[in-house]
Protein backbone atom coordinates (compact mmCIF):
# COMPACT_ATOMS: atom_id res chain seq x y z
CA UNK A 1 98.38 111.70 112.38
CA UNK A 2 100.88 114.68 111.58
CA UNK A 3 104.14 112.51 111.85
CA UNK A 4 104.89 114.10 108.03
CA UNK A 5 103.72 117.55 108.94
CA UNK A 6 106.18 118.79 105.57
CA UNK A 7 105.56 119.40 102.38
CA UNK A 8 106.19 116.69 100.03
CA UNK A 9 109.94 118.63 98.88
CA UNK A 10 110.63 118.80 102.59
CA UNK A 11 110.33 115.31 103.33
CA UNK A 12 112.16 114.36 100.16
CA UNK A 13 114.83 116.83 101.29
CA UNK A 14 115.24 114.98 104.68
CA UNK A 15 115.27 111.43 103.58
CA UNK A 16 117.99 112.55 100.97
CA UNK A 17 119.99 114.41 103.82
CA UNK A 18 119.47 111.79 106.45
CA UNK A 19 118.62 108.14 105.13
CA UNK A 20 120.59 109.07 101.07
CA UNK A 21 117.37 108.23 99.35
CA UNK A 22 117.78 108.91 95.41
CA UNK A 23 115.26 106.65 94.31
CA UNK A 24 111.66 108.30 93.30
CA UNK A 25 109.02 108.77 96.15
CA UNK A 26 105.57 109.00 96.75
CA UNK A 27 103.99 112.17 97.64
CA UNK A 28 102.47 112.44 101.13
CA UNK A 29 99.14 110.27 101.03
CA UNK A 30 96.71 108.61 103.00
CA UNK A 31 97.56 105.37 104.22
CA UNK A 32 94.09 104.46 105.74
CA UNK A 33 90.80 106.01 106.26
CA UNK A 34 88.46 107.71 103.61
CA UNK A 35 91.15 109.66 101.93
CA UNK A 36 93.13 105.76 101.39
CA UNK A 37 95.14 106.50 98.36
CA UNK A 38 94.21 104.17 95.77
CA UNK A 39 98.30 101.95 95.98
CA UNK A 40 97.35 101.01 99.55
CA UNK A 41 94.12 100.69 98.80
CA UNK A 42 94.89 97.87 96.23
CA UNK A 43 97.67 96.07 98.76
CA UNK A 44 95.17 96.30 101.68
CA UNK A 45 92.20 94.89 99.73
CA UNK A 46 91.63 91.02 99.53
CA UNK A 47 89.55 91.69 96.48
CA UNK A 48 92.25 93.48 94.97
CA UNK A 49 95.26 92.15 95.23
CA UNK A 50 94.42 88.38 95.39
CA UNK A 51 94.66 87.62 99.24
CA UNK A 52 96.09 90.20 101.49
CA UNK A 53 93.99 92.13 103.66
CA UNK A 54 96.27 93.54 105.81
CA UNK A 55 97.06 97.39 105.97
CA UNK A 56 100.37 99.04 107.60
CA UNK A 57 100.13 99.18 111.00
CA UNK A 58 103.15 101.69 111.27
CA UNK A 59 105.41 103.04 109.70
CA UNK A 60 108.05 100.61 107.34
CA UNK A 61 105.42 97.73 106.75
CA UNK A 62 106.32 96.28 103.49
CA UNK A 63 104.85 94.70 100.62
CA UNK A 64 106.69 92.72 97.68
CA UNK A 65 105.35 92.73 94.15
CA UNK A 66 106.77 91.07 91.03
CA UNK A 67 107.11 91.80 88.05
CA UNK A 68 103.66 91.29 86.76
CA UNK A 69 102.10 93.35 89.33
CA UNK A 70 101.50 90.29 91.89
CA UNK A 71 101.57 90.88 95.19
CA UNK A 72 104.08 88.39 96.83
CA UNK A 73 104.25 89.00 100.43
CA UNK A 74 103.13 91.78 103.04
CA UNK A 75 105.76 92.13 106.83
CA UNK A 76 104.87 94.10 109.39
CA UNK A 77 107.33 96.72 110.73
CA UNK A 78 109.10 95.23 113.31
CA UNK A 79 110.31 92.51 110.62
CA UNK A 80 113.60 94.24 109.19
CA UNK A 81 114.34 94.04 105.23
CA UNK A 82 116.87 92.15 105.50
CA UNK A 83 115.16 89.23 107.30
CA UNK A 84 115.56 86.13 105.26
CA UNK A 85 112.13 85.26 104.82
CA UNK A 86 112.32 88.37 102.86
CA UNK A 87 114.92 88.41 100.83
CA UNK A 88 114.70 84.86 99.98
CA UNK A 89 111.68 85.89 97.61
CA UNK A 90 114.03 88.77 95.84
């Protein structure tokens, strides 16, 4: 829906200038829809992933997996990180 109209180096660029991300990110993908890339496909897909169906609604949904692969848990948005019910699984 064009909120990431950069290129993947731009956006990297940003969230390194602005948020001080050094950790590895995902190029720009498909959340949804027929181009769904194939991670969200697998945490959005019952059949998948064991139970969850749910997909992101907006941006900062999150999704915990362990170790093994398992997904653990899937928050909305509007429930921060740092909400206990989430970091009480970490």
């Amino acid at each position: 829906m064009g909120q990431d109209p950069g290129s993947n180096q731009e956006i990297m660029e940003f969230c390194q200038v602005n948020y001080g991300v050094t950790f590895k990110m995902m190029e720009k993908s498909s959340v949804k829809g027929k181009e769904q890339n194939k991670v969200f496909k697998w945490l959005s897909t019952k059949e998948k992933n064991g139970w969850n169906d749910n997909s992101p609604g907006w941006n900062f949904a999150k999704y915990l997996i362990d170790e093994q692969g398992r997904l653990l848990g899937f928050w909305p948005s509007k429930v921060k990180p740092t909400d206990k019910e989430i970091t009480s699984k970490l």
